[in-house]
N, C-alpha and C. Protein backbone atom coordinates (compact mmCIF):
# COMPACT_ATOMS: atom_id res chain seq x y z
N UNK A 1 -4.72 31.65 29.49
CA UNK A 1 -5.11 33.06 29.39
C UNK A 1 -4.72 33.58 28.02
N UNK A 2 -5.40 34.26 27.68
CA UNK A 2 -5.10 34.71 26.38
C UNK A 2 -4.46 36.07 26.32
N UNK A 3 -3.29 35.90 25.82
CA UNK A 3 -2.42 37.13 25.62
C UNK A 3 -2.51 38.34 25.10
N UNK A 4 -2.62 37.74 23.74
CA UNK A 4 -3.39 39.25 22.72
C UNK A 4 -4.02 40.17 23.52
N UNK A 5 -5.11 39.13 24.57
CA UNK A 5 -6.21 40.56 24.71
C UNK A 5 -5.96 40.60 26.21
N UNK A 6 -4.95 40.00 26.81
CA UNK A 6 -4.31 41.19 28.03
C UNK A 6 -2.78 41.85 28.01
N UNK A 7 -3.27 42.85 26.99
CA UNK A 7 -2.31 43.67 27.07
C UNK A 7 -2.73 45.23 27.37
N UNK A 8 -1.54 45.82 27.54
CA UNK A 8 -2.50 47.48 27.98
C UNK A 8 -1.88 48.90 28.08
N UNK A 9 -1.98 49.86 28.02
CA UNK A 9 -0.99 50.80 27.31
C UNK A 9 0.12 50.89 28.06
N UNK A 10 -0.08 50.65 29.49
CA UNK A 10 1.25 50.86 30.41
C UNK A 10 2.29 49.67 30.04
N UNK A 11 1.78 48.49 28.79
CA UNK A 11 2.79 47.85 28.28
C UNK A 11 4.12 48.44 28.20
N UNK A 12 5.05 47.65 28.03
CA UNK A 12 6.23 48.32 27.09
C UNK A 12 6.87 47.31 26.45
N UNK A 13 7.97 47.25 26.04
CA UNK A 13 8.74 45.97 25.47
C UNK A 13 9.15 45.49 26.99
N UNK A 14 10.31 45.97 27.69
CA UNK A 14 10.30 45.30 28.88
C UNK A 14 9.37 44.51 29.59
N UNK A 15 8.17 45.10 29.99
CA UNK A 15 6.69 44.17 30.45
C UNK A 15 6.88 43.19 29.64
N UNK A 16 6.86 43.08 28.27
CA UNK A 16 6.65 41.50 28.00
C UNK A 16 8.41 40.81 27.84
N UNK A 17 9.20 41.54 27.94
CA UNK A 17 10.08 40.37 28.13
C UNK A 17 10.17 40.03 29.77
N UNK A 18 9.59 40.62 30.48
CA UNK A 18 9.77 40.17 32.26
C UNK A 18 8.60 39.07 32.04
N UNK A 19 7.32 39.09 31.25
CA UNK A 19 6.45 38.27 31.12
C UNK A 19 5.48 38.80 32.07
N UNK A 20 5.22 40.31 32.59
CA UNK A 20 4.52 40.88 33.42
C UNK A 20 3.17 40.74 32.33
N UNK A 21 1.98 40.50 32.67
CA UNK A 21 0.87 40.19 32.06
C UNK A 21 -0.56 41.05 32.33
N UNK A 22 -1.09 42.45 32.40
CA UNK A 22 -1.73 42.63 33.20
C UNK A 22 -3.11 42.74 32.07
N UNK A 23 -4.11 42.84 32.63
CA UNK A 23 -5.24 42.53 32.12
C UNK A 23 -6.52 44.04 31.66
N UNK A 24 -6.53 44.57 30.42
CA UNK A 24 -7.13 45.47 30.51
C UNK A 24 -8.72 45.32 29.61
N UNK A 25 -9.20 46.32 28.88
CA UNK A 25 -10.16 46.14 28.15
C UNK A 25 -9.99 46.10 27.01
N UNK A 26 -9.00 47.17 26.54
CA UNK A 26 -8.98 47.12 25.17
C UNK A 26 -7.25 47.37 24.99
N UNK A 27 -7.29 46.70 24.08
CA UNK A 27 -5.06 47.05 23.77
C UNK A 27 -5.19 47.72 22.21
N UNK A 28 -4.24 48.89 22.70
CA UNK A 28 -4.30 50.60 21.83
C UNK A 28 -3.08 49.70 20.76
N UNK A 29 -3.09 50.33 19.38
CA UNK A 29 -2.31 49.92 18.47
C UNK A 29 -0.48 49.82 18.78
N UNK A 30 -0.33 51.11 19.90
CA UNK A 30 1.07 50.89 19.82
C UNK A 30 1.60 49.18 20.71
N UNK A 31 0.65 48.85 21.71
CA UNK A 31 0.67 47.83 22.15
C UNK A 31 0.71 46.46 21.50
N UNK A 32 -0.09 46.73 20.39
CA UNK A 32 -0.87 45.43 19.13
C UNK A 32 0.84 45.64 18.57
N UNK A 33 1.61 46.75 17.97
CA UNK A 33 2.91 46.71 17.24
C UNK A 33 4.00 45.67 18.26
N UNK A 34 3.87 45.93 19.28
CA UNK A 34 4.68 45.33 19.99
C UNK A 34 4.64 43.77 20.37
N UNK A 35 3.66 43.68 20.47
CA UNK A 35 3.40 42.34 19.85
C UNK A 35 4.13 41.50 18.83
N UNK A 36 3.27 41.89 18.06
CA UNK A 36 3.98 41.58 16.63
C UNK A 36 5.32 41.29 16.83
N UNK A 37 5.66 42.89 16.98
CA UNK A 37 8.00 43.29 17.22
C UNK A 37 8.14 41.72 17.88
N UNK A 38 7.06 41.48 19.14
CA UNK A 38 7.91 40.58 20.07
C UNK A 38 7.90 39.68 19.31
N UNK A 39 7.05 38.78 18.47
CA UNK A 39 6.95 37.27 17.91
C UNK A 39 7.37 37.22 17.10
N UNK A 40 8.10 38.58 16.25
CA UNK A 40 8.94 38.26 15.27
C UNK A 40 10.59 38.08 16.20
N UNK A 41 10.25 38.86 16.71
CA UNK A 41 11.87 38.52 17.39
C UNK A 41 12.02 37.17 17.90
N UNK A 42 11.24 36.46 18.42
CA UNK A 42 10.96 35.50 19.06
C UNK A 42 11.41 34.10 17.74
N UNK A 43 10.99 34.63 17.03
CA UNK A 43 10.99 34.25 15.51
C UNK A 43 12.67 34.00 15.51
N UNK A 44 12.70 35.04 15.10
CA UNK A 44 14.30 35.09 14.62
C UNK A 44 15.54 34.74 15.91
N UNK A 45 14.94 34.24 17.18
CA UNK A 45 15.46 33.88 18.02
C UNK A 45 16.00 32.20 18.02
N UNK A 46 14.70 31.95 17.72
CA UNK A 46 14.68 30.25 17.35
C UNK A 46 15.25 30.04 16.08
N UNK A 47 15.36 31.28 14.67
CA UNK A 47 15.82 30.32 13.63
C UNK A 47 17.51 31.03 14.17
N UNK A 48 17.98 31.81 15.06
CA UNK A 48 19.12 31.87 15.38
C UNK A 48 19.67 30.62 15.86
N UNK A 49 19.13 30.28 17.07
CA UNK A 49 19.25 28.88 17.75
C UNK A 49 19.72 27.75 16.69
N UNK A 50 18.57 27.59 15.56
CA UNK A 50 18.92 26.40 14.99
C UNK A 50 19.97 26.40 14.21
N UNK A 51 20.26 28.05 13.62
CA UNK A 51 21.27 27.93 12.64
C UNK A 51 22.93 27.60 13.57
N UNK A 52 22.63 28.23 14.85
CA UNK A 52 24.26 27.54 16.16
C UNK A 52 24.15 26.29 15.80
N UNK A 53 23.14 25.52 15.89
CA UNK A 53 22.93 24.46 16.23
C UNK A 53 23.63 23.47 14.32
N UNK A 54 23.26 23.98 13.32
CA UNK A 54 23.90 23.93 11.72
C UNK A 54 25.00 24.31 11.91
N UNK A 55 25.37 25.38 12.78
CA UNK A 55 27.23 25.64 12.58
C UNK A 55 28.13 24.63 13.60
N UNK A 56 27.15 23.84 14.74
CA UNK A 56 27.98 23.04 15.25
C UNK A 56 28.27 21.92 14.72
N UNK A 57 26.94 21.68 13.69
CA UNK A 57 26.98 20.36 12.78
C UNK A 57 28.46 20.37 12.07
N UNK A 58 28.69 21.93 11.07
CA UNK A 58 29.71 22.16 10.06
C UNK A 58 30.92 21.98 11.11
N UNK A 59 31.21 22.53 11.84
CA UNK A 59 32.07 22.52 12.57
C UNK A 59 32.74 21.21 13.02
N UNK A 60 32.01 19.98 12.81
CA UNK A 60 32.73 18.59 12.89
C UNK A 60 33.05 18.67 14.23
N UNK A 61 33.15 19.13 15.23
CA UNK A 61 33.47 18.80 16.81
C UNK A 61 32.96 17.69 17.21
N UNK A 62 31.59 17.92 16.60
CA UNK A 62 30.98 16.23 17.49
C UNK A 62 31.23 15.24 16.54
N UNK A 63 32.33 14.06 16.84
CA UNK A 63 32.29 13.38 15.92
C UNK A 63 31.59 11.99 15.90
N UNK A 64 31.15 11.39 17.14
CA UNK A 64 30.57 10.04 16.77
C UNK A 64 29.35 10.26 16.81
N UNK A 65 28.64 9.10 16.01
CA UNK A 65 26.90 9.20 15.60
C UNK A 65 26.18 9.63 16.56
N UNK A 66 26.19 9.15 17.55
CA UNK A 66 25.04 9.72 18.86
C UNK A 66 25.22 10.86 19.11
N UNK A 67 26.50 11.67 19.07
CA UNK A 67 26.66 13.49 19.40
C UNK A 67 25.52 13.90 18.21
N UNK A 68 26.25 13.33 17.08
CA UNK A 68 25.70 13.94 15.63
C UNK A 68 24.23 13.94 16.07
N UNK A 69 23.63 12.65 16.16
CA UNK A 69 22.08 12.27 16.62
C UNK A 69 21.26 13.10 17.07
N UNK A 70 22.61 13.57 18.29
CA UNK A 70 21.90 15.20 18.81
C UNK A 70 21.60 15.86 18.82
N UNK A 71 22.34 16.30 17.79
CA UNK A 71 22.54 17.57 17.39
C UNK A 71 21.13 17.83 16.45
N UNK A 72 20.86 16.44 15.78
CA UNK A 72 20.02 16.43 14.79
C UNK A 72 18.31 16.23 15.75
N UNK A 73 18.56 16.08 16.77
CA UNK A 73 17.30 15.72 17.82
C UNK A 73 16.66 17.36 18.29
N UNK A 74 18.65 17.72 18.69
CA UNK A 74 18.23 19.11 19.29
C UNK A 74 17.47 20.39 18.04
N UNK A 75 17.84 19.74 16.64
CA UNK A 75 17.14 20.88 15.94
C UNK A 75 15.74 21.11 15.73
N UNK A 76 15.66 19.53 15.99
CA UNK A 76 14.49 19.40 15.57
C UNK A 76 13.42 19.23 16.82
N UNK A 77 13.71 19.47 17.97
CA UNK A 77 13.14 20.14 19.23
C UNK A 77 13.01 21.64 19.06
N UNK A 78 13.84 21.99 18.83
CA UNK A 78 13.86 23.53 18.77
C UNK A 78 12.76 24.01 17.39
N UNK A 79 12.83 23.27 16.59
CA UNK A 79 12.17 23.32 14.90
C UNK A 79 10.39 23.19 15.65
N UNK A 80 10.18 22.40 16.74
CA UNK A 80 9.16 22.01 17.26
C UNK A 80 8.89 23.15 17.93
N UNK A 81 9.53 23.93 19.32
CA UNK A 81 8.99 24.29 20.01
C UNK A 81 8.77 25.59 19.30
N UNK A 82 9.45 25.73 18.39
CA UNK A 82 8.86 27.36 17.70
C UNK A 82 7.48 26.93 16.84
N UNK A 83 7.13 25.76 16.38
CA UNK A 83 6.59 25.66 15.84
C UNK A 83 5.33 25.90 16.80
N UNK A 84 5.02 24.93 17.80
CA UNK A 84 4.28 24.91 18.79
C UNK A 84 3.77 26.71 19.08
N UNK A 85 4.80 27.07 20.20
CA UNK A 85 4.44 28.47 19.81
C UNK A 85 4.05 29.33 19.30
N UNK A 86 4.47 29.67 18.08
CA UNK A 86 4.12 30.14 16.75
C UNK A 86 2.35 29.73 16.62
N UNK A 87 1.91 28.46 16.79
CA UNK A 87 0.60 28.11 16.83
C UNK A 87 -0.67 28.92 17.88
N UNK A 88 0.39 28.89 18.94
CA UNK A 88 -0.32 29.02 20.34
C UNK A 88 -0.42 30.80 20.39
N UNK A 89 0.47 31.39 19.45
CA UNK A 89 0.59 33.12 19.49
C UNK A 89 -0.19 33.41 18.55
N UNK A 90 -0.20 32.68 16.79
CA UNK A 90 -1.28 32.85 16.32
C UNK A 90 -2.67 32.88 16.65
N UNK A 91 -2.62 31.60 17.11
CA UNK A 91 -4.45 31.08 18.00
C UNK A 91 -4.69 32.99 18.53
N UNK A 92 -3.79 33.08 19.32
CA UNK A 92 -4.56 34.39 20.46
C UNK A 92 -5.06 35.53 19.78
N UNK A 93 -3.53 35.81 18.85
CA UNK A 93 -3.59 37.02 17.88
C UNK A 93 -4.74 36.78 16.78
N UNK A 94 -5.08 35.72 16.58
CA UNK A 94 -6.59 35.74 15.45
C UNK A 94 -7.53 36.13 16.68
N UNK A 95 -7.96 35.54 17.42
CA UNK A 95 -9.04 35.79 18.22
C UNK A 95 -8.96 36.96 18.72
N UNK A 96 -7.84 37.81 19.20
CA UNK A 96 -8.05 39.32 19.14
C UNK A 96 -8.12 40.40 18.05
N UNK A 97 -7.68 39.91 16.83
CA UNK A 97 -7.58 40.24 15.54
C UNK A 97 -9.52 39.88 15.57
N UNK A 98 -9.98 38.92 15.31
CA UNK A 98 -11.04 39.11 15.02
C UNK A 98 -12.21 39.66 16.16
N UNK A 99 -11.82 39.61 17.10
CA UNK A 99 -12.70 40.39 17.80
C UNK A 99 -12.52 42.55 17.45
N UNK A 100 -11.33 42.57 17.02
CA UNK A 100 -11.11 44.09 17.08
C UNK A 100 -11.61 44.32 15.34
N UNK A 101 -11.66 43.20 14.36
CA UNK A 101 -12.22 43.32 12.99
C UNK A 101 -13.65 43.44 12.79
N UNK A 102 -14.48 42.85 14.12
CA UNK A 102 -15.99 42.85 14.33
C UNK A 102 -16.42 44.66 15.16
N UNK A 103 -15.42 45.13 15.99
CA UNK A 103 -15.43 46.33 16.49
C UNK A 103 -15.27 47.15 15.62
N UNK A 104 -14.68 47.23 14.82
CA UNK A 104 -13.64 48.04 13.31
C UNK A 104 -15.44 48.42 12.27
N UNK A 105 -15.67 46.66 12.32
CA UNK A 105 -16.74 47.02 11.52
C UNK A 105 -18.03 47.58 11.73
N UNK A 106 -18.35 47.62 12.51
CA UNK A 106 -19.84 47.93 13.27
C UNK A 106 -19.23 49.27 13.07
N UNK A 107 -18.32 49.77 13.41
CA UNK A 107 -17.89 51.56 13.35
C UNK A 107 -18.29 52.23 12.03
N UNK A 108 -17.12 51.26 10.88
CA UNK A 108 -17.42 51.53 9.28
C UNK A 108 -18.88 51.90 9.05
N UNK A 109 -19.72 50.14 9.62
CA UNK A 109 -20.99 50.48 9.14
C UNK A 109 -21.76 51.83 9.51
N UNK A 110 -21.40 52.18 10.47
CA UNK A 110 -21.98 53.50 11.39
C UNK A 110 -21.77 54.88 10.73
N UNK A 111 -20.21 54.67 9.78
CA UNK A 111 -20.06 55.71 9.56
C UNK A 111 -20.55 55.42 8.03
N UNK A 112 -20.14 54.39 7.24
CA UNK A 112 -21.11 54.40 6.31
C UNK A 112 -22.72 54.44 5.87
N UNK A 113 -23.43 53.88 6.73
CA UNK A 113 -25.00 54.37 6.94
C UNK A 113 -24.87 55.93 6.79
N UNK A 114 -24.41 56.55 7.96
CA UNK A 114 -24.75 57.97 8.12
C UNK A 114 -24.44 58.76 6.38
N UNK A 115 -22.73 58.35 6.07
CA UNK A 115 -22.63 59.37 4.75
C UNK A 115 -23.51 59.21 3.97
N UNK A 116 -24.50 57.47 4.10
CA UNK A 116 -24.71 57.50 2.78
C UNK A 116 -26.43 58.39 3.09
N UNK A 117 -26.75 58.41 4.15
CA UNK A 117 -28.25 59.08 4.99
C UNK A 117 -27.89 60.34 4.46
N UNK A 118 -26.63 61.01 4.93
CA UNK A 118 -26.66 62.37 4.96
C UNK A 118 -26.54 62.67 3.18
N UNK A 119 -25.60 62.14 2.52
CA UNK A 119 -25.71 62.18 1.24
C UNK A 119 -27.41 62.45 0.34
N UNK A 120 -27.75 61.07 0.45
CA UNK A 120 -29.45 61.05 -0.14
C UNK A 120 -30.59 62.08 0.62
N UNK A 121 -30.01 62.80 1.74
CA UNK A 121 -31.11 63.91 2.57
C UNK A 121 -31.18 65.26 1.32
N UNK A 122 -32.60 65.76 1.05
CA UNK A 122 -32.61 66.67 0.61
C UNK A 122 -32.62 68.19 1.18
N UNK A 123 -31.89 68.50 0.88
CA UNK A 123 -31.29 70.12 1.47
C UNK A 123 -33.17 71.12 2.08
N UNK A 124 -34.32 70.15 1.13
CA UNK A 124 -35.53 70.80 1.56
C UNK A 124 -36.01 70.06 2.42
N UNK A 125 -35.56 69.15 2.93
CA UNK A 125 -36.30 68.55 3.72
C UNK A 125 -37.16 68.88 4.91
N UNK A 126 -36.00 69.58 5.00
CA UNK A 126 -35.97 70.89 6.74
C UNK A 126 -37.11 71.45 6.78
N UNK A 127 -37.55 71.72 5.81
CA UNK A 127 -38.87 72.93 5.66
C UNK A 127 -40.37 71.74 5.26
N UNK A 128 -40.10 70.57 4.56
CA UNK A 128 -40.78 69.43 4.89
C UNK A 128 -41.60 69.19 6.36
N UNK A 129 -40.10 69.30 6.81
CA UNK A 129 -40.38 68.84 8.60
C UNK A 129 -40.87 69.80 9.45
N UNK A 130 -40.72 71.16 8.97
CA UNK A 130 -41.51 72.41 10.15
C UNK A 130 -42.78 72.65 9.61
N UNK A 131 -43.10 72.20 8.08
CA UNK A 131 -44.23 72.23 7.62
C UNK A 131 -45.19 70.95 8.57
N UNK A 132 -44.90 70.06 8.92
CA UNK A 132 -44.96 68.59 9.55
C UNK A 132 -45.65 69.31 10.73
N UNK A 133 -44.59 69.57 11.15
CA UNK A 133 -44.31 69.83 12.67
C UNK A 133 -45.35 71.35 12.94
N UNK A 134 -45.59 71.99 11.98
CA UNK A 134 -46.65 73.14 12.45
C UNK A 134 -47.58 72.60 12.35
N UNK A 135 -48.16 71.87 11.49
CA UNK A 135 -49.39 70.88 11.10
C UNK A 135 -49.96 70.04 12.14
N UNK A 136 -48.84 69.46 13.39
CA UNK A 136 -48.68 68.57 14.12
C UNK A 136 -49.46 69.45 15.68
N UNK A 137 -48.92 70.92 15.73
CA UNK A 137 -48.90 71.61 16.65
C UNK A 137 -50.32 72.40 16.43
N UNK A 138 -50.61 72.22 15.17
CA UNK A 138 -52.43 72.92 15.33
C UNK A 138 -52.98 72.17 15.72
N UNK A 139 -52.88 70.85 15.23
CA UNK A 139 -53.72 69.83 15.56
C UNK A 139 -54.42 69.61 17.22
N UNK A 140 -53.02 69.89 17.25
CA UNK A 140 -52.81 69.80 18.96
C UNK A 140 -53.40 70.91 19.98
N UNK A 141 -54.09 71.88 19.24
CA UNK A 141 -54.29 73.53 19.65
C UNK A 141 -56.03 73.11 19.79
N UNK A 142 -56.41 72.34 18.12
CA UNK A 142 -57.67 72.26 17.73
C UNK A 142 -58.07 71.15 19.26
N UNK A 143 -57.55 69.98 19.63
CA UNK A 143 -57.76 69.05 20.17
C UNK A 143 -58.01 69.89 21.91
N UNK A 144 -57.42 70.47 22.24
CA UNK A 144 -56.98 71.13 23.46
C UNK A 144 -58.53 72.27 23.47
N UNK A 145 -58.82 73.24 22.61
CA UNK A 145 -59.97 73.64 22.78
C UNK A 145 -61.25 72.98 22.24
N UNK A 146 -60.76 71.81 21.62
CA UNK A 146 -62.36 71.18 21.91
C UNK A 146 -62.70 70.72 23.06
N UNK A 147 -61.40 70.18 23.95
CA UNK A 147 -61.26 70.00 25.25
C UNK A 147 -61.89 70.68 26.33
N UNK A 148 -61.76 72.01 25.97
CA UNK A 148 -62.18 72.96 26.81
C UNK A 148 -63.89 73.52 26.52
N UNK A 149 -63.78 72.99 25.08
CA UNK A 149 -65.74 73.62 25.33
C UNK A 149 -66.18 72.33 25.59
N UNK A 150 -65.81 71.42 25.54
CA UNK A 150 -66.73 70.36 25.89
C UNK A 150 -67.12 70.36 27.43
N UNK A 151 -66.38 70.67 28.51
CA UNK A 151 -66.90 70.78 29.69
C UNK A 151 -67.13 72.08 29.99
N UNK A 152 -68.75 72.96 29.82
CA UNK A 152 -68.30 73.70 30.45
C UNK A 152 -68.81 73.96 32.12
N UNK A 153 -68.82 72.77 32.77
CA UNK A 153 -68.97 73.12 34.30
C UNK A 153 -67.69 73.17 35.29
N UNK A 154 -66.97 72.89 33.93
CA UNK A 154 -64.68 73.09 34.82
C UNK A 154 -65.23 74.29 35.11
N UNK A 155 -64.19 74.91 36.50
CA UNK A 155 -63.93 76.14 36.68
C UNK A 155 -62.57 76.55 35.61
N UNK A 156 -62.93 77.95 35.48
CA UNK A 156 -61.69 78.06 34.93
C UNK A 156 -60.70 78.52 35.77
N UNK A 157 -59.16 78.25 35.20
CA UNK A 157 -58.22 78.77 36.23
C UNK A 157 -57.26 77.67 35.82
N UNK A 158 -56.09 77.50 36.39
CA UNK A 158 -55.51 76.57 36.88
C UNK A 158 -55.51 76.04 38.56
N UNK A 159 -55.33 75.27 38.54
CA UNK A 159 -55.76 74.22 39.74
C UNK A 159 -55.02 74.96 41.31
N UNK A 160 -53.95 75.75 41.03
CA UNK A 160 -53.26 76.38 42.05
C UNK A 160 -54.23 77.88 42.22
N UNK A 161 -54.96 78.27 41.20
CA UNK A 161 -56.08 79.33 41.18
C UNK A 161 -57.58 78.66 42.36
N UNK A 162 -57.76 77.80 41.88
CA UNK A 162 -58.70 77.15 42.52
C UNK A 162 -58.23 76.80 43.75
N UNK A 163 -57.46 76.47 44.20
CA UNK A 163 -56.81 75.89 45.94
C UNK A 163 -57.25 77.29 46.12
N UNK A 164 -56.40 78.44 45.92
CA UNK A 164 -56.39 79.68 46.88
C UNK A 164 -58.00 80.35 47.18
N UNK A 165 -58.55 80.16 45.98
CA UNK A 165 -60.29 80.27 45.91
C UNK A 165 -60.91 79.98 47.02
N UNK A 166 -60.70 78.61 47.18
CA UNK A 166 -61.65 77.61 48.05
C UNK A 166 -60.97 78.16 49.70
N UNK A 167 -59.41 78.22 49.77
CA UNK A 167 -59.00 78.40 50.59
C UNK A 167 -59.80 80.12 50.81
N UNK A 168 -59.74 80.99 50.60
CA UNK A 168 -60.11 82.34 51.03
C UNK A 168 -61.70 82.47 51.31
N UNK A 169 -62.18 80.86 50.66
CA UNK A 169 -63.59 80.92 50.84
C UNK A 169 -64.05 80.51 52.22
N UNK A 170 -63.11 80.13 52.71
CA UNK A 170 -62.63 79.10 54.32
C UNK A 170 -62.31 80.15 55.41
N UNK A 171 -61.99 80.57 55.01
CA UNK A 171 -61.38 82.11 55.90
C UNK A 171 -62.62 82.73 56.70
N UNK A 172 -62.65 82.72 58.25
CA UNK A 172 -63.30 83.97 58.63
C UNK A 172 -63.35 85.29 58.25
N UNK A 173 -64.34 85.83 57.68
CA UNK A 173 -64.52 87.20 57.86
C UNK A 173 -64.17 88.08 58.82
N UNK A 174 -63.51 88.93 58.75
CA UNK A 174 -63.53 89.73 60.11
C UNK A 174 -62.02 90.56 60.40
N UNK A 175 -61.98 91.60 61.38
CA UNK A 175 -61.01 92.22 61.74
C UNK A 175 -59.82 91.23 61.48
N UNK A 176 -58.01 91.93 61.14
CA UNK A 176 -56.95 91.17 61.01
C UNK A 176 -56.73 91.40 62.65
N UNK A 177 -56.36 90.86 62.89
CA UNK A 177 -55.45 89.86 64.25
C UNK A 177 -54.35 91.02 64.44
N UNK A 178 -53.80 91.75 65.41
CA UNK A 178 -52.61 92.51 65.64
C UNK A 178 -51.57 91.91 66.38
N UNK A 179 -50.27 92.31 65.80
CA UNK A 179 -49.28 91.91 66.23
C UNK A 179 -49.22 92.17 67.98
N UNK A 180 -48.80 91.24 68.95
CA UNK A 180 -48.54 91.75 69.90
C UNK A 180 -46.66 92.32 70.25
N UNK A 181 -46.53 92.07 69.28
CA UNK A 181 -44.61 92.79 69.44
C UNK A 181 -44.42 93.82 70.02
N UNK A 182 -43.94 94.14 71.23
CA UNK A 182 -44.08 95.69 71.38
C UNK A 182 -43.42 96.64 70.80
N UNK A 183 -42.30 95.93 69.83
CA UNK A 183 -41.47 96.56 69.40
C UNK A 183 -41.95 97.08 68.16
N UNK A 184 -42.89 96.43 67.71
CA UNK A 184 -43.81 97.51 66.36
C UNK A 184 -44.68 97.92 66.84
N UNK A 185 -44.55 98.80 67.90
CA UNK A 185 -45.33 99.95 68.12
C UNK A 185 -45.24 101.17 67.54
N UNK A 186 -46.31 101.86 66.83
CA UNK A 186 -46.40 102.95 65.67
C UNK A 186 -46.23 104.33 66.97
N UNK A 187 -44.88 104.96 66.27
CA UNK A 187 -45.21 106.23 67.42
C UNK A 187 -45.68 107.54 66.33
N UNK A 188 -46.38 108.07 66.97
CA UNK A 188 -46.88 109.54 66.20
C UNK A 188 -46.20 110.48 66.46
């Protein structure tokens, strides 16, 4: 699993020294610092280690060859496993490093396009474009009443004019219908 990119703001330093790991979308800069904090410490953990490991040498305690051997085995295990590490924390941190350098940039470009759009726009343009745009809207006026003389057996109206037409044309003639309510009875 790759580390770099599961990290997440509810991080803290504690979370990663418990080795709690949780998995988000994106990890916010104070998270990315902590990082870092951790693998340098991590750093200076191992060249602590090796330098105990140089003061037990000076220290002459171990005196026959095979202690010594050890000592010289154990540094150079330890010289290894930071090394190892160190590899395996880089690996992650480039691949989130370059995934957040490809995000970074697409932004730049976004914001660079625009200054350089808005920069080269001429302050007349505006009046370019309503000149455009009225030009656009006669056109559209001319097209619409040629529309309209070309047929002239349309009724005119709109189409909700015409329903009620046809409908009242449907209608019996004749006396309205009286309420039988007795309660709207007209008193004089």
């Amino acid at each position: 699993m790759n580390r770099a990119n599961s990290l997440s703001l509810s991080d803290t330093s504690d979370a990663l020294d418990t080795g709690e790991v949780p998995t988000p979308n994106w990890t916010p800069p104070l998270t990315k610092l902590r990082v870092y904090e951790a693998v340098y410490d991590l750093n200076r953990t191992f060249e602590a280690a090796l330098l105990a490991v140089e003061r037990l040498e000076r220290l002459e305690f171990f005196e026959s060859e095979t202690e010594k051997d050890w000592l010289a085995i154990l540094k150079t295990r330890v010289d290894y496993l930071r090394a190892s590490t160190n590899s395996l924390l880089v690996e992650n941190l480039q691949e989130y490093e370059q995934a957040e350098a490809a995000r970074l940039e697409g932004i730049t470009r976004a914001w660079i396009t625009h200054a350089w759009d808005k920069a080269r726009d001429d302050p007349n343009d505006v009046f370019f474009k309503a000149r455009d745009r009225r030009e656009e809207i006669q056109q559209e006026i001319v097209e619409l009443q040629e529309a309209l003389t070309r047929d002239p057996e349309r009724p005119s109206g709109s189409k909700e004019q015409r329903v009620r037409q046809r409908a009242s044309q449907r209608r019996p003639k004749g006396p309205k219908k009286r309420s039988c309510n007795p309660l709207k009875t007209k008193t004089i």
